[in-house]
PDB file of N, CA and C in Angstrom:
ATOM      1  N   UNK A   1     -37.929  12.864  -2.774  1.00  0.00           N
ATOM      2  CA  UNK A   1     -39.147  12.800  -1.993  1.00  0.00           C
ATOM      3  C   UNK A   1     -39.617  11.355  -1.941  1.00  0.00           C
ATOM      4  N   UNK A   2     -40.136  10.760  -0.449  1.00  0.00           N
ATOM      5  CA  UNK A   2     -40.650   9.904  -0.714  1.00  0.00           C
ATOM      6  C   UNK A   2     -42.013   9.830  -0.946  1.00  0.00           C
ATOM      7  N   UNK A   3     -42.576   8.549  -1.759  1.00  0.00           N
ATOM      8  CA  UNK A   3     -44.335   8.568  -1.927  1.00  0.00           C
ATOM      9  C   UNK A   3     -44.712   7.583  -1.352  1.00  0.00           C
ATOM     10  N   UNK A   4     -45.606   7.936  -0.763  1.00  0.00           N
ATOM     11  CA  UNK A   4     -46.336   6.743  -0.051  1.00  0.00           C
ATOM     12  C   UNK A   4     -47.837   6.303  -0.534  1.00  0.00           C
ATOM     13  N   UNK A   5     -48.218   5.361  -0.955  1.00  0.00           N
ATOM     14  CA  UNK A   5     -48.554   4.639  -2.274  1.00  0.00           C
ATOM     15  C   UNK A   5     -50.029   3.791  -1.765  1.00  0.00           C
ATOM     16  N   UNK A   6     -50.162   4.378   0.057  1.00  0.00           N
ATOM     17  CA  UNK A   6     -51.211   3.024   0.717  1.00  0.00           C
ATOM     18  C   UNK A   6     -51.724   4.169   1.482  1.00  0.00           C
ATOM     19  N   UNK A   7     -52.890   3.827   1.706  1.00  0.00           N
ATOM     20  CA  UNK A   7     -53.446   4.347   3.224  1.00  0.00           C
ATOM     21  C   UNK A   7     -52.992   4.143   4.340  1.00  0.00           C
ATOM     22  N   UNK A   8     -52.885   2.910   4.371  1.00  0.00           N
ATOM     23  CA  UNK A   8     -52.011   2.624   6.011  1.00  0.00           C
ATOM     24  C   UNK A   8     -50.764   3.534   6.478  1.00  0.00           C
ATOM     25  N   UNK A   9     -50.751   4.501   6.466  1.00  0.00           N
ATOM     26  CA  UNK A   9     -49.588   5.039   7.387  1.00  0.00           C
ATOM     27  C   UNK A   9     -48.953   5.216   8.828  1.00  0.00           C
ATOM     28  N   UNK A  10     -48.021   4.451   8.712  1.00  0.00           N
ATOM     29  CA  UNK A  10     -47.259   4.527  10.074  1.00  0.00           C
ATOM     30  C   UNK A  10     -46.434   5.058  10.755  1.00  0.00           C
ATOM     31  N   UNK A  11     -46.587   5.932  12.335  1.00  0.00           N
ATOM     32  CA  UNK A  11     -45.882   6.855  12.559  1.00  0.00           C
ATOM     33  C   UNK A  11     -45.226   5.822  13.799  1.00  0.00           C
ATOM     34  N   UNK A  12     -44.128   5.802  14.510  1.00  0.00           N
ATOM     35  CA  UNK A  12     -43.308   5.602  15.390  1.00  0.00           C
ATOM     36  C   UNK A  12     -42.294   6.370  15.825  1.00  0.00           C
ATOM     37  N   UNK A  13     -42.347   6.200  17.190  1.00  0.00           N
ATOM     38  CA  UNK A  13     -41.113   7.007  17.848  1.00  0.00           C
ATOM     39  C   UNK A  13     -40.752   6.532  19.261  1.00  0.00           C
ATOM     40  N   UNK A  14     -39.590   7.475  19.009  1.00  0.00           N
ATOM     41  CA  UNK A  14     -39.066   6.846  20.736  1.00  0.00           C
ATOM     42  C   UNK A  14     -37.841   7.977  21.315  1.00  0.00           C
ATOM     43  N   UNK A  15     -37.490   8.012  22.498  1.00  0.00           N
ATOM     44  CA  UNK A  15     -36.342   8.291  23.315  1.00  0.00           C
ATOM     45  C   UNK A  15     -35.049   7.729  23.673  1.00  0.00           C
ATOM     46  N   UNK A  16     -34.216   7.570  23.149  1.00  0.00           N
ATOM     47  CA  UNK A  16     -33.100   6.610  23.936  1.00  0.00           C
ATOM     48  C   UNK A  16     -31.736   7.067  24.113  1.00  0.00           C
ATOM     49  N   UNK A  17     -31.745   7.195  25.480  1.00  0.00           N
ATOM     50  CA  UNK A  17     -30.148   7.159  25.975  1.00  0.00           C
ATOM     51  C   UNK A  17     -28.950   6.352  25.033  1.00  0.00           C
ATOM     52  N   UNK A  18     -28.050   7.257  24.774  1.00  0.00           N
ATOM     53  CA  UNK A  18     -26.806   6.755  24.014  1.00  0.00           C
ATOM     54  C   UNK A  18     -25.728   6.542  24.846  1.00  0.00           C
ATOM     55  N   UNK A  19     -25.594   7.370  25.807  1.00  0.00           N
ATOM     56  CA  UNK A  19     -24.343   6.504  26.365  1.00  0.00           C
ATOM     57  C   UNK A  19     -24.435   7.990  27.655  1.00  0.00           C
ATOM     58  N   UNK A  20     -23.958   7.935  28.414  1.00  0.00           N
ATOM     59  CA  UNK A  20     -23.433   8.516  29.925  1.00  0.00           C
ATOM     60  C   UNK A  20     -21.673   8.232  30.462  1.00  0.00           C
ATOM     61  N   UNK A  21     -21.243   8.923  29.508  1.00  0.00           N
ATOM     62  CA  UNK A  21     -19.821   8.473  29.802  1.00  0.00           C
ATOM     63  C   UNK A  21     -19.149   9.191  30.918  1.00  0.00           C
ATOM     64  N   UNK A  22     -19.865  10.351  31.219  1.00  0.00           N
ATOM     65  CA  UNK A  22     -19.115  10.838  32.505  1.00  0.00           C
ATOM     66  C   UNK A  22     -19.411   9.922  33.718  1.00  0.00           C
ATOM     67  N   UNK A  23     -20.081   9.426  34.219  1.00  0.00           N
ATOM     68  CA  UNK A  23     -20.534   8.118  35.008  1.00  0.00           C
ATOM     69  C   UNK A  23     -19.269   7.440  35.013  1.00  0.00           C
ATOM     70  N   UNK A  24     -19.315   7.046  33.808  1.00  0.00           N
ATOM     71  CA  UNK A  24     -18.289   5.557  33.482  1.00  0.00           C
ATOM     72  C   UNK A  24     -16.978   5.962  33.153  1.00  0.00           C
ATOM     73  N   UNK A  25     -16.520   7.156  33.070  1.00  0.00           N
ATOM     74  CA  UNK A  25     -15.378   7.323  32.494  1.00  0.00           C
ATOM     75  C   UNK A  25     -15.227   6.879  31.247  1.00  0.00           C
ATOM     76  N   UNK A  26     -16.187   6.817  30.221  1.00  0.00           N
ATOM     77  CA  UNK A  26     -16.382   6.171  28.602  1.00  0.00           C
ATOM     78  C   UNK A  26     -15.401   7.687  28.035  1.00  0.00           C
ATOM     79  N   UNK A  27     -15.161   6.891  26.644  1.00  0.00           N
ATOM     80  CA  UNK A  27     -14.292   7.546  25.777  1.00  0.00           C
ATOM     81  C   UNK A  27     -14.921   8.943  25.532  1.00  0.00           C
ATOM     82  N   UNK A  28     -15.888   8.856  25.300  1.00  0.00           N
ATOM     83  CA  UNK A  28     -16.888  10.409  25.004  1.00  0.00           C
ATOM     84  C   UNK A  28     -16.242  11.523  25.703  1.00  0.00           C
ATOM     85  N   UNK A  29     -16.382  11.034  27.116  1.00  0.00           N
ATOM     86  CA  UNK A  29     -16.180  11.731  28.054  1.00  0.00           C
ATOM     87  C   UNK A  29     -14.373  11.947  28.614  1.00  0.00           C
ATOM     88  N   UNK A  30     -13.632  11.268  27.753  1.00  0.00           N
ATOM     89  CA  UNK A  30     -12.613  10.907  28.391  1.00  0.00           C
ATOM     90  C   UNK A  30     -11.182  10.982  27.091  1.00  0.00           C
ATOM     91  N   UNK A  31     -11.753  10.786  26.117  1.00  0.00           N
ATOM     92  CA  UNK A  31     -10.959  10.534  24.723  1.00  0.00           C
ATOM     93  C   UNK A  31     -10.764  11.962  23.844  1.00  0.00           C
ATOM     94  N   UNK A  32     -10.005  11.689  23.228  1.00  0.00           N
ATOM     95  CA  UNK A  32      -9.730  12.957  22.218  1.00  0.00           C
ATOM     96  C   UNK A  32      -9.751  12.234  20.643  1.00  0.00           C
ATOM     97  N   UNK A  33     -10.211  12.784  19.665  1.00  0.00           N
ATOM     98  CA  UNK A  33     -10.313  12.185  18.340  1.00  0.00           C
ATOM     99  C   UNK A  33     -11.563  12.122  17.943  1.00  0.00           C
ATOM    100  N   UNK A  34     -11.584  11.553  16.728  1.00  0.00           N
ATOM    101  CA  UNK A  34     -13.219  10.901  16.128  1.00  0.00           C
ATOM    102  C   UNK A  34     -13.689   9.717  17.351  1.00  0.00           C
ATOM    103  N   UNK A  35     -14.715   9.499  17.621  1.00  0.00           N
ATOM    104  CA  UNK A  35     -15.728   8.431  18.391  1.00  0.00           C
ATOM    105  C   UNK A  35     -17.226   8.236  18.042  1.00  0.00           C
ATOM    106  N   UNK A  36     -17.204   7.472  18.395  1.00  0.00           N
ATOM    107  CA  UNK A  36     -18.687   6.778  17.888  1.00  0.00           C
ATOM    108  C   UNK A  36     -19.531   6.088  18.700  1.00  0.00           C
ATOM    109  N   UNK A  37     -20.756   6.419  18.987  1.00  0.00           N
ATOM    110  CA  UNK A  37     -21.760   5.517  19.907  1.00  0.00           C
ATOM    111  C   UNK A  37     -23.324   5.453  19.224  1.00  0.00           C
ATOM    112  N   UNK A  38     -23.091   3.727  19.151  1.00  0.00           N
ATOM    113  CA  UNK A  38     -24.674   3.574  17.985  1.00  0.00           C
ATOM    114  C   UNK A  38     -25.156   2.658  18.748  1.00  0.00           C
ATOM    115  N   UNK A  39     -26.716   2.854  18.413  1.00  0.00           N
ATOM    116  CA  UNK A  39     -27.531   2.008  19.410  1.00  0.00           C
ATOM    117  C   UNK A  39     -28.831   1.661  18.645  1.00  0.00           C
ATOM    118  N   UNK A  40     -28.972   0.649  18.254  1.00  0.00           N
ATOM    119  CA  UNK A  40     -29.653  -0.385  17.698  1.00  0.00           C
ATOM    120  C   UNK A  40     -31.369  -0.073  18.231  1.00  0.00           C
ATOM    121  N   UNK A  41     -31.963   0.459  17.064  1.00  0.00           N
ATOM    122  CA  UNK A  41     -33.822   1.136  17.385  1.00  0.00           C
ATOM    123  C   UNK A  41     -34.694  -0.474  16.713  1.00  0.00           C
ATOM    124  N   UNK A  42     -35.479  -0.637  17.358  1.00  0.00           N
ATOM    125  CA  UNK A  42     -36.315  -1.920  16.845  1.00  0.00           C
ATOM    126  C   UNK A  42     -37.636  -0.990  16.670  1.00  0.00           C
ATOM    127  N   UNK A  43     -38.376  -1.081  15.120  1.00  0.00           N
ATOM    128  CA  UNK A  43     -39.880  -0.455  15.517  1.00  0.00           C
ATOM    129  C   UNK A  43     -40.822  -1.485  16.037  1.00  0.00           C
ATOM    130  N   UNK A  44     -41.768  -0.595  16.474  1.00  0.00           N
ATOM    131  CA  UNK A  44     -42.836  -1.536  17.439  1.00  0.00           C
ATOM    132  C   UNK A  44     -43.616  -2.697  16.461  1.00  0.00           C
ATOM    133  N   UNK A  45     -43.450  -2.507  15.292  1.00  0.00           N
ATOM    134  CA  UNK A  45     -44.228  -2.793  13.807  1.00  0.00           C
ATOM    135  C   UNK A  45     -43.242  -2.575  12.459  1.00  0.00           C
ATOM    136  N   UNK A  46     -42.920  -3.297  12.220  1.00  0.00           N
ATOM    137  CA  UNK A  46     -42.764  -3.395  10.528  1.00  0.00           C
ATOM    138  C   UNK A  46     -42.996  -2.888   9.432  1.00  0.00           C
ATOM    139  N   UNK A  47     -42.384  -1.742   8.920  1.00  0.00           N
ATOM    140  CA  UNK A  47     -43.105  -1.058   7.892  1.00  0.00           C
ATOM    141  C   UNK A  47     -42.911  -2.006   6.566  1.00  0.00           C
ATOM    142  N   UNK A  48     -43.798  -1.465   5.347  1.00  0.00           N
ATOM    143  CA  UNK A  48     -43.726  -1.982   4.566  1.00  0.00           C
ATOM    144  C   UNK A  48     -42.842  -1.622   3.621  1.00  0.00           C
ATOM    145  N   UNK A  49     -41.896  -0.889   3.603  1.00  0.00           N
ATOM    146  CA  UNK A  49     -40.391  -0.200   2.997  1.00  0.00           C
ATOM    147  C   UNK A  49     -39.712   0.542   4.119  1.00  0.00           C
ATOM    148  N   UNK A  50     -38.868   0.886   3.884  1.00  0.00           N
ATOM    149  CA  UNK A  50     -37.421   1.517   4.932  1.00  0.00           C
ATOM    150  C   UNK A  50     -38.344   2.925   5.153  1.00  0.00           C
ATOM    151  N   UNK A  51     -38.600   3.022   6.144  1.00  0.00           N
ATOM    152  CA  UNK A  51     -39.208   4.360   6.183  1.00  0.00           C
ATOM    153  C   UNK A  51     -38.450   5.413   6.167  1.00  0.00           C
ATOM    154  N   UNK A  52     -38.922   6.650   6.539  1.00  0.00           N
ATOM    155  CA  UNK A  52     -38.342   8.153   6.361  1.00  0.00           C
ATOM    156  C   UNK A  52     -37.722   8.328   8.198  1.00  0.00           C
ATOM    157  N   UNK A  53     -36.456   8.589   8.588  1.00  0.00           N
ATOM    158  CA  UNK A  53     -36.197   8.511   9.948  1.00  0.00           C
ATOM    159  C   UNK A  53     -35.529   9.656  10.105  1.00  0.00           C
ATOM    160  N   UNK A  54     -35.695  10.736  11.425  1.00  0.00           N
ATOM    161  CA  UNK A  54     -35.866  12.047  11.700  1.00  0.00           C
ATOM    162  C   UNK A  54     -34.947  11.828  12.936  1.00  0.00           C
ATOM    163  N   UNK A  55     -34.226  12.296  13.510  1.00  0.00           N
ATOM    164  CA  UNK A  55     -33.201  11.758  14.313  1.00  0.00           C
ATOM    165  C   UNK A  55     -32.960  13.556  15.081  1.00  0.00           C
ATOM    166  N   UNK A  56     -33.084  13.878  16.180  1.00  0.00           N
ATOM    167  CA  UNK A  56     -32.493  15.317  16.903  1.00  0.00           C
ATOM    168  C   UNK A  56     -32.214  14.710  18.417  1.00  0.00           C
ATOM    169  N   UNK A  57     -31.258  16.150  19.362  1.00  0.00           N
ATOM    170  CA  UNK A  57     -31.112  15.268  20.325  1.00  0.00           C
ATOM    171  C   UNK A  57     -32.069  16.034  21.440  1.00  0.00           C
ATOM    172  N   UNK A  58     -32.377  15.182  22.616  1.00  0.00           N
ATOM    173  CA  UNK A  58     -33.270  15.596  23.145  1.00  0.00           C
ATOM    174  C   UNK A  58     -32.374  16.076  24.612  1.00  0.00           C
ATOM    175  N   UNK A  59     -31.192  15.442  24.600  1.00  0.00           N
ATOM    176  CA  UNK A  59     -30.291  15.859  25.746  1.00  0.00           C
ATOM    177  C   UNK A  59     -28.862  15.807  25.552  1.00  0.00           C
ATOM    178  N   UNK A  60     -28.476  16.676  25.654  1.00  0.00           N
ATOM    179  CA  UNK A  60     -26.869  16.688  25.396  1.00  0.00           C
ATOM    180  C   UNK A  60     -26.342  17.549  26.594  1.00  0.00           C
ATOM    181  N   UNK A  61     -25.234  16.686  27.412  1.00  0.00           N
ATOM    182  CA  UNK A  61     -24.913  17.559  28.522  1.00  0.00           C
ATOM    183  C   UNK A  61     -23.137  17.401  28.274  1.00  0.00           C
ATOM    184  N   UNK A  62     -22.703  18.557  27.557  1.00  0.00           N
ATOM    185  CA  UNK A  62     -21.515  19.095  27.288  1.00  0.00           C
ATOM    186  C   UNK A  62     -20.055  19.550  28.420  1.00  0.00           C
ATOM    187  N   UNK A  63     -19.184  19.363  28.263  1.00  0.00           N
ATOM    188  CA  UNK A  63     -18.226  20.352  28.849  1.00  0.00           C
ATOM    189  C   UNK A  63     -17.845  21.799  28.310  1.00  0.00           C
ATOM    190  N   UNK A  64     -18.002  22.607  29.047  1.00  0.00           N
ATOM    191  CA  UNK A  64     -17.811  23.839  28.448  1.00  0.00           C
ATOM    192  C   UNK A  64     -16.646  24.577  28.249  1.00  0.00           C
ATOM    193  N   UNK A  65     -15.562  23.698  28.436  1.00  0.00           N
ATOM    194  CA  UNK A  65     -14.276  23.838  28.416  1.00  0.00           C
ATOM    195  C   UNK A  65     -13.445  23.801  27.034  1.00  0.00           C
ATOM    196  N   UNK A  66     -14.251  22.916  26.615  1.00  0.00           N
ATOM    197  CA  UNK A  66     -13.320  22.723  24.353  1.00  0.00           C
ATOM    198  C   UNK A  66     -14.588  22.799  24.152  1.00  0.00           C
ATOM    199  N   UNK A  67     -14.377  22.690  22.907  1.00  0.00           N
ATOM    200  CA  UNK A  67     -15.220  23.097  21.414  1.00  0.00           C
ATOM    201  C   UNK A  67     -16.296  22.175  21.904  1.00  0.00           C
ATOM    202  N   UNK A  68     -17.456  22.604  21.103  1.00  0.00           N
ATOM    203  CA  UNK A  68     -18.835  21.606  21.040  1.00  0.00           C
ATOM    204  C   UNK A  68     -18.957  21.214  19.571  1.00  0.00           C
ATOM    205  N   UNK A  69     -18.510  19.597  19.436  1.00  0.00           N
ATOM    206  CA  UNK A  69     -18.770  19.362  18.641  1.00  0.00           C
ATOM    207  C   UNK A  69     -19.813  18.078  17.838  1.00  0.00           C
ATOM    208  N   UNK A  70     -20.551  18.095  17.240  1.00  0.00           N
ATOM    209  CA  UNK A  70     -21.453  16.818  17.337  1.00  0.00           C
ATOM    210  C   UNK A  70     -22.397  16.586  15.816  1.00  0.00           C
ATOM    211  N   UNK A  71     -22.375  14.740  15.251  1.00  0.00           N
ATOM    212  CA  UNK A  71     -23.400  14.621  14.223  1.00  0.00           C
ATOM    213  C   UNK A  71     -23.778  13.764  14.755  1.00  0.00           C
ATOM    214  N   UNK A  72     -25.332  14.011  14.842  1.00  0.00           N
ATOM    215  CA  UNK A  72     -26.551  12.801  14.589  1.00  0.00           C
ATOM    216  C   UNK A  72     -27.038  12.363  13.678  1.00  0.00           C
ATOM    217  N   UNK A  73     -27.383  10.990  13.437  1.00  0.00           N
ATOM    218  CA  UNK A  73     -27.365  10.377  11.977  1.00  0.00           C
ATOM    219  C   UNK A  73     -28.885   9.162  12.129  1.00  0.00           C
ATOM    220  N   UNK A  74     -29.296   9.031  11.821  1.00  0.00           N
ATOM    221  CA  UNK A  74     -30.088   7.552  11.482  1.00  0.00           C
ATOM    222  C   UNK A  74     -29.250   6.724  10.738  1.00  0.00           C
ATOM    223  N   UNK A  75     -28.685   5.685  10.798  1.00  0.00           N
ATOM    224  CA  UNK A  75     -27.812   4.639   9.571  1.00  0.00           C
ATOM    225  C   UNK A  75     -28.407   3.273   9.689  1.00  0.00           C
ATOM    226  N   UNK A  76     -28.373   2.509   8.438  1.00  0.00           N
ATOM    227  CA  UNK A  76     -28.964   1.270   8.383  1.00  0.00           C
ATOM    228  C   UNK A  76     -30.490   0.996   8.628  1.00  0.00           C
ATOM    229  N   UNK A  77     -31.150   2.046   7.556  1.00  0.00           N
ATOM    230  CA  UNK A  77     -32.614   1.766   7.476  1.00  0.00           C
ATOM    231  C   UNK A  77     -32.942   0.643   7.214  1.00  0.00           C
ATOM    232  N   UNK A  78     -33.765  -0.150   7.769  1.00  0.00           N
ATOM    233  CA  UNK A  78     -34.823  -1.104   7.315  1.00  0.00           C
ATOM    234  C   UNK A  78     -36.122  -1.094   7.330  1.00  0.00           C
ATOM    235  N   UNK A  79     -36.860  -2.121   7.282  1.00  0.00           N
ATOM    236  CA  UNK A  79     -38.356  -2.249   7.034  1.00  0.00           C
ATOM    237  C   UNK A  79     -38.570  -2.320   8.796  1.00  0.00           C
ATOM    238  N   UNK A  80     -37.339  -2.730   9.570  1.00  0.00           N
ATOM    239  CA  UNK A  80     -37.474  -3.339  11.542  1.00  0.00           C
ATOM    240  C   UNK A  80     -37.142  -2.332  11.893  1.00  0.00           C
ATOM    241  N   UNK A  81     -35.813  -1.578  11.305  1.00  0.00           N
ATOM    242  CA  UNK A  81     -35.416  -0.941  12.579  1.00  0.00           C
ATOM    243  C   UNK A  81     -33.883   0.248  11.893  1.00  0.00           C
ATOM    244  N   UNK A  82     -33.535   0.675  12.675  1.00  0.00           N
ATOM    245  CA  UNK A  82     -32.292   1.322  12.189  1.00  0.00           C
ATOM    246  C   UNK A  82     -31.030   1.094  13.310  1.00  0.00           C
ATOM    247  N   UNK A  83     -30.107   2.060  13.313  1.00  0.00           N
ATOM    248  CA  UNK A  83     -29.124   2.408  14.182  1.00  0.00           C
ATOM    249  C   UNK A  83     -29.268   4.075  14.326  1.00  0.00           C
ATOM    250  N   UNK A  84     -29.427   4.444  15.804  1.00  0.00           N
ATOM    251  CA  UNK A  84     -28.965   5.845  16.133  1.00  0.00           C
ATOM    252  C   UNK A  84     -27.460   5.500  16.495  1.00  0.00           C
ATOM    253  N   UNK A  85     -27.024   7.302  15.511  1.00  0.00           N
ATOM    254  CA  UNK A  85     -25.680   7.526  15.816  1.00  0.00           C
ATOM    255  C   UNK A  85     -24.904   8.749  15.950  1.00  0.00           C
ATOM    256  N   UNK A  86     -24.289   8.910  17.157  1.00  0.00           N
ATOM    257  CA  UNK A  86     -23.510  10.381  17.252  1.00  0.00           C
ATOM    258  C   UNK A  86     -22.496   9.756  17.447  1.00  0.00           C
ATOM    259  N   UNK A  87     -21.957  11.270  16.779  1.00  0.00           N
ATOM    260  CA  UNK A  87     -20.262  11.212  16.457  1.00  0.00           C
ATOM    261  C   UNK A  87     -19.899  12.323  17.160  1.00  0.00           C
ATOM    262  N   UNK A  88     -18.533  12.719  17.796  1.00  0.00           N
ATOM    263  CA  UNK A  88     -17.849  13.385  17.682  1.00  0.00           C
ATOM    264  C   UNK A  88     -16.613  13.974  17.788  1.00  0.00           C
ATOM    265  N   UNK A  89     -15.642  14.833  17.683  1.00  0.00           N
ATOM    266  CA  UNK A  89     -14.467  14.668  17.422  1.00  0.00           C
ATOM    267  C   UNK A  89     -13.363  15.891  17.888  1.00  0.00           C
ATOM    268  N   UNK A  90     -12.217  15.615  17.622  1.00  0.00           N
ATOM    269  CA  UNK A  90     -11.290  16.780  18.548  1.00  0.00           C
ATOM    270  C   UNK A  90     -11.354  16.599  19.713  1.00  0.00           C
ATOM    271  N   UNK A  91     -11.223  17.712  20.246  1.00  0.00           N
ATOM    272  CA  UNK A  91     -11.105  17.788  22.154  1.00  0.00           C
ATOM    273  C   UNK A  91     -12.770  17.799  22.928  1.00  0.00           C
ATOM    274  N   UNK A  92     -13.764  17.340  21.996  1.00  0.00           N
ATOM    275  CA  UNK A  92     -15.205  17.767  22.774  1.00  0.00           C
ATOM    276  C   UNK A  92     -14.970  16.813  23.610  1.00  0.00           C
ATOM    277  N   UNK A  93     -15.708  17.658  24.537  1.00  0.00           N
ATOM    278  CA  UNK A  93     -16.141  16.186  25.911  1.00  0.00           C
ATOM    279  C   UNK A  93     -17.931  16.184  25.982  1.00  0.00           C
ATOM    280  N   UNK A  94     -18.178  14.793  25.857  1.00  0.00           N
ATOM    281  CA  UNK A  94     -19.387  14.745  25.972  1.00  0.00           C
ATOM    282  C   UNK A  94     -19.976  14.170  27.027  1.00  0.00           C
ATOM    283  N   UNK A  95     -20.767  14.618  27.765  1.00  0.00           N
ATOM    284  CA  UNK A  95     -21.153  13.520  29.733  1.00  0.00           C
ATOM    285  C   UNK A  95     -22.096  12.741  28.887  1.00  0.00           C
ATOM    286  N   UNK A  96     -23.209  13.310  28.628  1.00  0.00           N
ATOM    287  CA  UNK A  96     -24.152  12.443  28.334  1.00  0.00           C
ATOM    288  C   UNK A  96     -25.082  12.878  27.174  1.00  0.00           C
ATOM    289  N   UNK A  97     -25.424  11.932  26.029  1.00  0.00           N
ATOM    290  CA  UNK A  97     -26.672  12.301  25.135  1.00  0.00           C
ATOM    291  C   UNK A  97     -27.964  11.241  25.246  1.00  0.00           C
ATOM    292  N   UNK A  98     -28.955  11.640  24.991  1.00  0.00           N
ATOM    293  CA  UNK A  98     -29.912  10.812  24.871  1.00  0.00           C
ATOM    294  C   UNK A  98     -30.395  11.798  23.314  1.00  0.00           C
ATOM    295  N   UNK A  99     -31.318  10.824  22.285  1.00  0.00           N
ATOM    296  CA  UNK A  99     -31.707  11.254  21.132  1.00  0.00           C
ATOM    297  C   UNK A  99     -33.163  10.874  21.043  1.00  0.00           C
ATOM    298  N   UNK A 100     -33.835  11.458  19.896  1.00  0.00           N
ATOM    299  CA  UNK A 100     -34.881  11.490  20.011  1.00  0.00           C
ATOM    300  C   UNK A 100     -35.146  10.784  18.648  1.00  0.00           C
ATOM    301  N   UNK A 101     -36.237  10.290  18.320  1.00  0.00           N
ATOM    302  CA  UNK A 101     -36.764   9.963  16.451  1.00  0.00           C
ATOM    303  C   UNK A 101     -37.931   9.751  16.519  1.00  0.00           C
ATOM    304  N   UNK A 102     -37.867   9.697  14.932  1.00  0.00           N
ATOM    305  CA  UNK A 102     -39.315   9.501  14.528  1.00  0.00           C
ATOM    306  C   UNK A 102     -39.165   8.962  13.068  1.00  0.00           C
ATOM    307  N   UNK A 103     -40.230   7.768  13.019  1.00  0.00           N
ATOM    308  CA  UNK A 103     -39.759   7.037  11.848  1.00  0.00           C
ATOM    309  C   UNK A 103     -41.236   7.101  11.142  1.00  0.00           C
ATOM    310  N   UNK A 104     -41.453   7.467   9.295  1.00  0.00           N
ATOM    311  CA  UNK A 104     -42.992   8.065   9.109  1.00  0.00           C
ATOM    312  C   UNK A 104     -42.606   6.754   7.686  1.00  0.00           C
ATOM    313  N   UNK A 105     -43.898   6.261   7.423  1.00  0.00           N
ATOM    314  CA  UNK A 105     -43.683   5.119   6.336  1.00  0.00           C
ATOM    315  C   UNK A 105     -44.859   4.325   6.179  1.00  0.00           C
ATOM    316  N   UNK A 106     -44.904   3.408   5.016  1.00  0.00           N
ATOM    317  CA  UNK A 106     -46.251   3.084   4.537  1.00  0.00           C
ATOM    318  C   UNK A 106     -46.094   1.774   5.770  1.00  0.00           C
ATOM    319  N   UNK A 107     -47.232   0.882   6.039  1.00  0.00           N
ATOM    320  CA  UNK A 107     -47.390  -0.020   6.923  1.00  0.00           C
ATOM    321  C   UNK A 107     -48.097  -1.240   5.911  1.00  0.00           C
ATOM    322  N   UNK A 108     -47.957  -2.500   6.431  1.00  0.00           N
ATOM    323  CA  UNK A 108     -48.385  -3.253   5.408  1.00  0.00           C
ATOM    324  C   UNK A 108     -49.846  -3.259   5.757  1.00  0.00           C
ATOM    325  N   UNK A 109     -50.859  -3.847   4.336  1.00  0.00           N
ATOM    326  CA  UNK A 109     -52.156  -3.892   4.394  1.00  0.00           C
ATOM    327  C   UNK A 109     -52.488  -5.323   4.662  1.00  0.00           C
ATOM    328  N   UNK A 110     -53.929  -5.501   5.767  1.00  0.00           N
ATOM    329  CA  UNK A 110     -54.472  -6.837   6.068  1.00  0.00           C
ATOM    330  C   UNK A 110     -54.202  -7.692   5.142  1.00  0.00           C
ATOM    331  N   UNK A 111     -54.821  -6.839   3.727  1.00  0.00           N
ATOM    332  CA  UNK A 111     -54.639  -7.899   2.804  1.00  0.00           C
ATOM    333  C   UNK A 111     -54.031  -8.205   1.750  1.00  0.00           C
ATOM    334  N   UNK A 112     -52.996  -7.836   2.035  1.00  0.00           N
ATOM    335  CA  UNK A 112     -51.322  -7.982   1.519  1.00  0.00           C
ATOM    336  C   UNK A 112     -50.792  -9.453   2.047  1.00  0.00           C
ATOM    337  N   UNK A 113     -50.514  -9.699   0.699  1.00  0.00           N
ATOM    338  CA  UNK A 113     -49.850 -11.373   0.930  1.00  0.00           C
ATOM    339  C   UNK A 113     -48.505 -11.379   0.068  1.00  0.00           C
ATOM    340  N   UNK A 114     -47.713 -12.636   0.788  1.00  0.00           N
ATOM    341  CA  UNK A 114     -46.453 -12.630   0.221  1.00  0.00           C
ATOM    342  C   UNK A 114     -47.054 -14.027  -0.203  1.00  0.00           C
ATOM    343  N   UNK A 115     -47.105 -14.333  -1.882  1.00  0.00           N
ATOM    344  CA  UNK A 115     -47.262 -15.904  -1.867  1.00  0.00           C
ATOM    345  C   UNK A 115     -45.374 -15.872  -2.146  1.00  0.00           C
ATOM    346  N   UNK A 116     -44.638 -15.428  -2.630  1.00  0.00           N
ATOM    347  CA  UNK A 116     -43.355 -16.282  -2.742  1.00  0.00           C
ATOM    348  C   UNK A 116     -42.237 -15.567  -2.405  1.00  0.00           C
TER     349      UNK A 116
END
């Protein structure tokens, strides 16, 4: 569990398209095996530790022809920002995902100083 130790609490979120490979003919859409598409989240604000990050997808448009297969991940927490990431593997075909998050964490205080 995490504790959060301040009053200041900070909530952030966002929407972002991961990739549209049926468009482009991208591997998602086109490849067989493990694949990977990560996309670099900046928060609007700086928390004051790696916050807690909640990651689901908000659009996934599948082929219904092979298996459905798929992980969503948050990786590389920081105090700025993370990486969204889906994976997936075998014969899935994926057209397009977009994902959703939400990042919950203490925020720094006015009068919080770094002297060193």
């Amino acid at each position: 569990m995490k504790r959060l130790r301040n009053h200041c609490i900070g909530i952030d979120q966002g929407d972002v398209l991961i990739f549209s490979d049926f468009d482009t003919g991208g591997p998602m859409w086109t490849a067989e095996g493990p694949r990977e598409s990560r996309r670099p989240v900046r928060f609007s604000e700086n928390f004051r530790k790696p916050p807690a990050v909640h990651v689901s997808l908000s659009l996934w448009d599948v082929d219904n022809s092979s298996n459905t297969r798929a992980e969503v991940t948050a990786d590389t927490v920081t105090e700025a920002g993370f990486d969204l990431v889906f994976r997936t593997w075998g014969n899935t075909r994926v057209a397009r995902v977009r994902m959703n998050w939400m990042a919950i964490g203490e925020l720094r205080h006015a009068d919080e100083w770094d002297l060193y």
